[in-house]
Protein backbone atom coordinates (compact mmCIF):
# COMPACT_ATOMS: atom_id res chain seq x y z
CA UNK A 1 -10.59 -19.16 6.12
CA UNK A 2 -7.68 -21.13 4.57
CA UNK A 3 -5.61 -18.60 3.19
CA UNK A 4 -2.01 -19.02 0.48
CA UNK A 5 0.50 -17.13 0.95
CA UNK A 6 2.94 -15.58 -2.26
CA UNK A 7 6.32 -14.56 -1.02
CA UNK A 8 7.91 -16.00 2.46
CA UNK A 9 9.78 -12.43 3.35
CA UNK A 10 9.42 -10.53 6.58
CA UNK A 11 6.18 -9.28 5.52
CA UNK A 12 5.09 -12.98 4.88
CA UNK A 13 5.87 -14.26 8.01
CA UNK A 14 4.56 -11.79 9.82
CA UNK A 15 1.05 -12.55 7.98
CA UNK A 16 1.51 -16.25 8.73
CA UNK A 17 2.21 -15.50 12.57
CA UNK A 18 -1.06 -13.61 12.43
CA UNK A 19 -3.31 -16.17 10.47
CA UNK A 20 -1.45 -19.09 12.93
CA UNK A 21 -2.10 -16.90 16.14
CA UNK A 22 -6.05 -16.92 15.04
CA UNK A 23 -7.23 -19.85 16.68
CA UNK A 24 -9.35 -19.92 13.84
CA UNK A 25 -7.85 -19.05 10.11
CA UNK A 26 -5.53 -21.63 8.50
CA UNK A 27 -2.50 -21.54 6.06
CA UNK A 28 -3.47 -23.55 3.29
CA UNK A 29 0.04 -22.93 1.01
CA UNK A 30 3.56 -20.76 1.17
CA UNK A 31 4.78 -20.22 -2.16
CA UNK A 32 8.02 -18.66 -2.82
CA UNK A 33 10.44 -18.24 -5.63
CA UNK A 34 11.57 -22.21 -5.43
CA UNK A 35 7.81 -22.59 -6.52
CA UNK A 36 6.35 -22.77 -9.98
CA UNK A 37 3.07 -20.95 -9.57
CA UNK A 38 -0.17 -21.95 -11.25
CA UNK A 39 -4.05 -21.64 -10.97
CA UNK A 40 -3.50 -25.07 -8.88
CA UNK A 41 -1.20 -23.59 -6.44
CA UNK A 42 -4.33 -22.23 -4.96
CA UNK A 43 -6.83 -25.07 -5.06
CA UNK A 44 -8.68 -24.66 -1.56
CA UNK A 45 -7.80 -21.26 -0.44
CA UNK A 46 -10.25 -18.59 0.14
CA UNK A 47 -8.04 -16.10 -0.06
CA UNK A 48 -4.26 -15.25 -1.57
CA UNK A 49 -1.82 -12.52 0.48
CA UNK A 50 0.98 -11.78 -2.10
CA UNK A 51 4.01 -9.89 -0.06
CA UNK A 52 7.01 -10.55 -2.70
CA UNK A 53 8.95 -8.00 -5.08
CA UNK A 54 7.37 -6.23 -7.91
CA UNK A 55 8.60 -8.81 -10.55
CA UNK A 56 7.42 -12.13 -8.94
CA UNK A 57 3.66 -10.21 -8.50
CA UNK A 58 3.37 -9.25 -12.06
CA UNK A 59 5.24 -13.10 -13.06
CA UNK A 60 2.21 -14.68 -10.86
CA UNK A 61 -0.44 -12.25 -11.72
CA UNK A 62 -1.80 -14.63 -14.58
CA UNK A 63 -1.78 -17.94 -12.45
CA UNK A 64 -3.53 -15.32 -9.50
CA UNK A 65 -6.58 -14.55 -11.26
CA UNK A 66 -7.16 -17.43 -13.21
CA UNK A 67 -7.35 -19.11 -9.95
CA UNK A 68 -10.44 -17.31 -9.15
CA UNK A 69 -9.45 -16.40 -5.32
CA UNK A 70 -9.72 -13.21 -4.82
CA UNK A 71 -5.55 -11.83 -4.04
CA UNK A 72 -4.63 -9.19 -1.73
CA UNK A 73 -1.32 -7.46 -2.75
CA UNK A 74 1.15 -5.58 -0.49
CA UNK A 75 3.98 -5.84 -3.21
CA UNK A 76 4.50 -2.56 -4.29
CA UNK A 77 6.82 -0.74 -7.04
CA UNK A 78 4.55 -1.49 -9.80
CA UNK A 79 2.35 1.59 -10.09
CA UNK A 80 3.43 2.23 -14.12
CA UNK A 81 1.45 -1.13 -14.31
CA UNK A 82 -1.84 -0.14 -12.46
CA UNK A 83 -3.57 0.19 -15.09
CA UNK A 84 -3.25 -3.24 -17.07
CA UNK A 85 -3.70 -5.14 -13.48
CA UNK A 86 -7.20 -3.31 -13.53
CA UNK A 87 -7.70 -4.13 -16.62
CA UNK A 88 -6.89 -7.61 -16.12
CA UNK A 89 -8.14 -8.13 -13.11
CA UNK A 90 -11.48 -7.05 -14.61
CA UNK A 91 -11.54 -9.26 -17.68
CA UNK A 92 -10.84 -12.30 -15.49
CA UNK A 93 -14.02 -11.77 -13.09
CA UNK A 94 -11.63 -12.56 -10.20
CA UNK A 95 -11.11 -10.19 -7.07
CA UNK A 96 -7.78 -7.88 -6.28
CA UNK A 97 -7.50 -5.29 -3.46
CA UNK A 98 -3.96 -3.26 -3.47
CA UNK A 99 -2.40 -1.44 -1.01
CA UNK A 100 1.06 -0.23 -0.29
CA UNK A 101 0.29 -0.37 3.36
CA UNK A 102 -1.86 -2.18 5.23
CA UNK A 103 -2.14 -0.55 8.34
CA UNK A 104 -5.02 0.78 9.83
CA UNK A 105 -3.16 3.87 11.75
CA UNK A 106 -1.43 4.62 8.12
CA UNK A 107 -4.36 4.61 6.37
CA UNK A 108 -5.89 7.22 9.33
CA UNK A 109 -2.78 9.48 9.08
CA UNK A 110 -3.22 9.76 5.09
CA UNK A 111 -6.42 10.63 5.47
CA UNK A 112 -5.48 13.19 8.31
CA UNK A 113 -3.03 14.58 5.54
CA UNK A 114 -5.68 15.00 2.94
CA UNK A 115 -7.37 17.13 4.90
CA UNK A 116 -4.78 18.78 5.85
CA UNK A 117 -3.72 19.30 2.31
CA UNK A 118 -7.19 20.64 1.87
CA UNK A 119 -7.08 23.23 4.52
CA UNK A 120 -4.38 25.31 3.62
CA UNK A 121 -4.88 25.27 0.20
CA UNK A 122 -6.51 28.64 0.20
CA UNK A 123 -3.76 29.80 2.12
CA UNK A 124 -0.76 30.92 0.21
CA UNK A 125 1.45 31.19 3.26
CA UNK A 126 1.10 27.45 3.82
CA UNK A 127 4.02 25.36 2.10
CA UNK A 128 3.55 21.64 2.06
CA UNK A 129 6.45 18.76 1.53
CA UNK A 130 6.38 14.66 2.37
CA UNK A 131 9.03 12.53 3.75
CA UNK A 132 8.93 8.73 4.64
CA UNK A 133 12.28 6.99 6.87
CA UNK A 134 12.61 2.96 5.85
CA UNK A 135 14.95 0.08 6.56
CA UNK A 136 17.74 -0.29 4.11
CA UNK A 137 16.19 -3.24 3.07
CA UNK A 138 13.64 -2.08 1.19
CA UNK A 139 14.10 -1.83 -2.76
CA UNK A 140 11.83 0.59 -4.04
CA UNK A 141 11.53 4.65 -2.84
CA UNK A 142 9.82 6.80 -2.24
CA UNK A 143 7.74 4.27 -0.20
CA UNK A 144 4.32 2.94 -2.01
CA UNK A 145 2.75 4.74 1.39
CA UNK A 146 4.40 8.29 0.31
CA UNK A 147 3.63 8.18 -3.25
CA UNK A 148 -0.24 7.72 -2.38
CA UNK A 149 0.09 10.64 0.61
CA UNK A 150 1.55 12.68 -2.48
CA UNK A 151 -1.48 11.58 -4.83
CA UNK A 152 -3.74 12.37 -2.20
CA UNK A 153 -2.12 15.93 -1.37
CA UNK A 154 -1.90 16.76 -4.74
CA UNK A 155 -5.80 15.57 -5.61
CA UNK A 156 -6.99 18.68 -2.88
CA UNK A 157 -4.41 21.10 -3.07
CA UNK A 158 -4.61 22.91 -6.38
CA UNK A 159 -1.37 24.80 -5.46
CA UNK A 160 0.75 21.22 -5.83
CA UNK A 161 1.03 20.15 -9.57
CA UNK A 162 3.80 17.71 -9.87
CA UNK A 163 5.74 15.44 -7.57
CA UNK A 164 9.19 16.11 -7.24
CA UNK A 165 10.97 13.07 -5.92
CA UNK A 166 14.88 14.06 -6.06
CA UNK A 167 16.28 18.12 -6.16
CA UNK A 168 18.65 19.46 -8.77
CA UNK A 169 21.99 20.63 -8.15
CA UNK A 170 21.30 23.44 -10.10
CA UNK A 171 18.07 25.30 -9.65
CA UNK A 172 15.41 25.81 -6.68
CA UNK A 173 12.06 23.63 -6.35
CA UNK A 174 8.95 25.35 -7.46
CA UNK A 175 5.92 26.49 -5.74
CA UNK A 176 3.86 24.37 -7.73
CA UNK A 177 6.32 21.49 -7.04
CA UNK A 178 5.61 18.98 -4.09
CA UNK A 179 8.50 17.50 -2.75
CA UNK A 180 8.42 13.53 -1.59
CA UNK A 181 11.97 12.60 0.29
CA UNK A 182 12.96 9.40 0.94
CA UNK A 183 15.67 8.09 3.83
CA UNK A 184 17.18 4.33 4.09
CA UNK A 185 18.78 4.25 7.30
CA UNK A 186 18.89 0.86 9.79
CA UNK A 187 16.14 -0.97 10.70
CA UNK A 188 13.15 1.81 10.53
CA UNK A 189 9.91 0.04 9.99
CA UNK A 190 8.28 2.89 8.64
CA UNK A 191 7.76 6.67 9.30
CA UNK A 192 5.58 8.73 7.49
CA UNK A 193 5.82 12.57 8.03
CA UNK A 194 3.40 15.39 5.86
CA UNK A 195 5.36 19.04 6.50
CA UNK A 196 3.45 22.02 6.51
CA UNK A 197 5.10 25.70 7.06
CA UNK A 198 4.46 29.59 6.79
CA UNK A 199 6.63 32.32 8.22
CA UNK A 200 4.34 31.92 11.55
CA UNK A 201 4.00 28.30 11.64
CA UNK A 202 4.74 25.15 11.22
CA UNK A 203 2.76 21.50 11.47
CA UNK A 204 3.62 18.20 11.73
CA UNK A 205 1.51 15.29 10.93
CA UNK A 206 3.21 11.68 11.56
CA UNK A 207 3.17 8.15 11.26
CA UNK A 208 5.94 5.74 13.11
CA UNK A 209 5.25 1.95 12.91
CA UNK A 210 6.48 0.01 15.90
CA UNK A 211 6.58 -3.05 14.30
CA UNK A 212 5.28 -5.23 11.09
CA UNK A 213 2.16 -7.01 12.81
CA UNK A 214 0.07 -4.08 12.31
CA UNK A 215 0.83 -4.54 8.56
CA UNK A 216 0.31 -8.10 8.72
CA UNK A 217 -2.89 -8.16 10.92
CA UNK A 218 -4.47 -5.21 8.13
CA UNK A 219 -3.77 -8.05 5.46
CA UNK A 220 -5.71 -10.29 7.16
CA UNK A 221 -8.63 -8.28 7.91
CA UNK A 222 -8.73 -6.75 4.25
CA UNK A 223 -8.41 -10.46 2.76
CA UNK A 224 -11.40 -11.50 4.98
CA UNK A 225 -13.56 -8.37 3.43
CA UNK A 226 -12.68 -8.76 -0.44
CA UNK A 227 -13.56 -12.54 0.25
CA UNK A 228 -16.84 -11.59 1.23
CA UNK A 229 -17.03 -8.71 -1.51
CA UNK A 230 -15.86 -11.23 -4.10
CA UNK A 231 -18.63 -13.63 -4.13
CA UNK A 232 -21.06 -10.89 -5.22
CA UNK A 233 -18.69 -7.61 -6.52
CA UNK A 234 -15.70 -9.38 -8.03
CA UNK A 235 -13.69 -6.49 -9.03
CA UNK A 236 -10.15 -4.14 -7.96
CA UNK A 237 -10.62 -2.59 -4.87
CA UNK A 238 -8.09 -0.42 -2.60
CA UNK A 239 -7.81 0.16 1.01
CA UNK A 240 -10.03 3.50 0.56
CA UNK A 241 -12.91 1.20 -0.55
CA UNK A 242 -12.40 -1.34 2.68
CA UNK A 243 -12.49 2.08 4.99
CA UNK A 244 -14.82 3.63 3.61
CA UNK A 245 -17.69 0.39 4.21
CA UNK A 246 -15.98 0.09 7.37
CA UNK A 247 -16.90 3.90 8.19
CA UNK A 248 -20.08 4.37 6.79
């Protein structure tokens, strides 16, 4: 597959170490912000990996899908626009698969928390809260990866209502209230922790990335699948959608 690539970050590079390691993928473009971005920017490609900041993706949505070739998007911060990129993505009849993480151990752990979330909702005694450690580097927070482990908690726990992403000063957090912290510290590639306590116990489940290439090497894979998927189900599609073909 020849493969462009929007944005030419750390994430970027990492994806173009993993297409270039592939003995058998190619880099057909690496477009950045000294680029003016069109439908012809992606002439040839089979497939577009867009790793750049939440204004450049929605800038170069347009020239994406009226290229045709179907984009996979790790950008993240643009979730109050999810549902005009579906939209859009639909009326073009091109191909978009979003996910804030890429990994295939991340997206095991948030399905590990779902089901955690699940079974203790009957339980009163069980108290659940999120928490995700990143570089200092990174713009937006809580992480994309936290805010979909608290969509996912909160879609099987009826006990969890709202997301609570900073305390008050001046009052306590409710029982209804689930609680998503966020930590910039160093050079933390990512650590994802659900929190789940009673007066008897308390569970951990946890995610620490060792390094970016997992990220990178899920891009790849994904891209790969949604090419396939476009030429007869052109549509949006998330990481749940990839796992659950891969897992039926």
């Amino acid at each position: 597959m020849k493969f462009t690539l929007v944005g030419n970050g750390r994430m970027g590079q990492q994806v173009a170490g993993v297409i270039n390691r592939s003995g058998v993928h190619e880099i057909a473009a690496v477009l950045d912000d000294r680029n003016l971005v069109t439908a012809e920017s992606f002439l040839g490609s089979d497939a577009i990996i867009d790793f750049t900041v939440r204004e450049a993706f929605l800038q170069n949505l347009p020239a994406m899908l009226q290229s045709r070739v179907p984009v996979v998007v790790g950008t993240t911060g643009w979730d109050d626009e999810m549902a005009d990129v579906k939209q859009r993505v639909a009326a073009s009849g091109s191909s978009l698969l979003y996910s804030a993480n890429f990994s295939l151990g991340v997206n095991i752990f948030l399905r590990t928390v779902r089901e955690a979330a699940r079974l203790i909702a009957p339980f009163d005694q069980f108290d659940i809260a999120f928490s995700e450690h990143h570089h200092t580097g990174k713009a937006d927070f809580p992480s994309g990866t936290a805010l979909r482990a608290a969509e996912m908690i909160l879609s099987v726990n009826p006990r969890k209502k709202t997301l609570v992403r900073q305390l008050s000063e001046d009052r306590k957090i409710a029982a209804d209230e689930l609680q998503v912290a966020a930590l910039r510290v160093g050079t933390v590639f990512g650590k994802h922790t659900a929190f789940i306590d009673s007066e008897m116990d308390e569970i951990e489940v946890s995610h620490t990335a060792k390094n970016r290439e997992g990220f990178a090497a899920g891009a790849v894979r994904t891209a790969k699948w949604l090419a396939a998927r476009h030429t007869t189900s052109p549509g949006f599609y998330t990481m749940d959608d990839f796992l659950n073909e891969m897992l039926a």
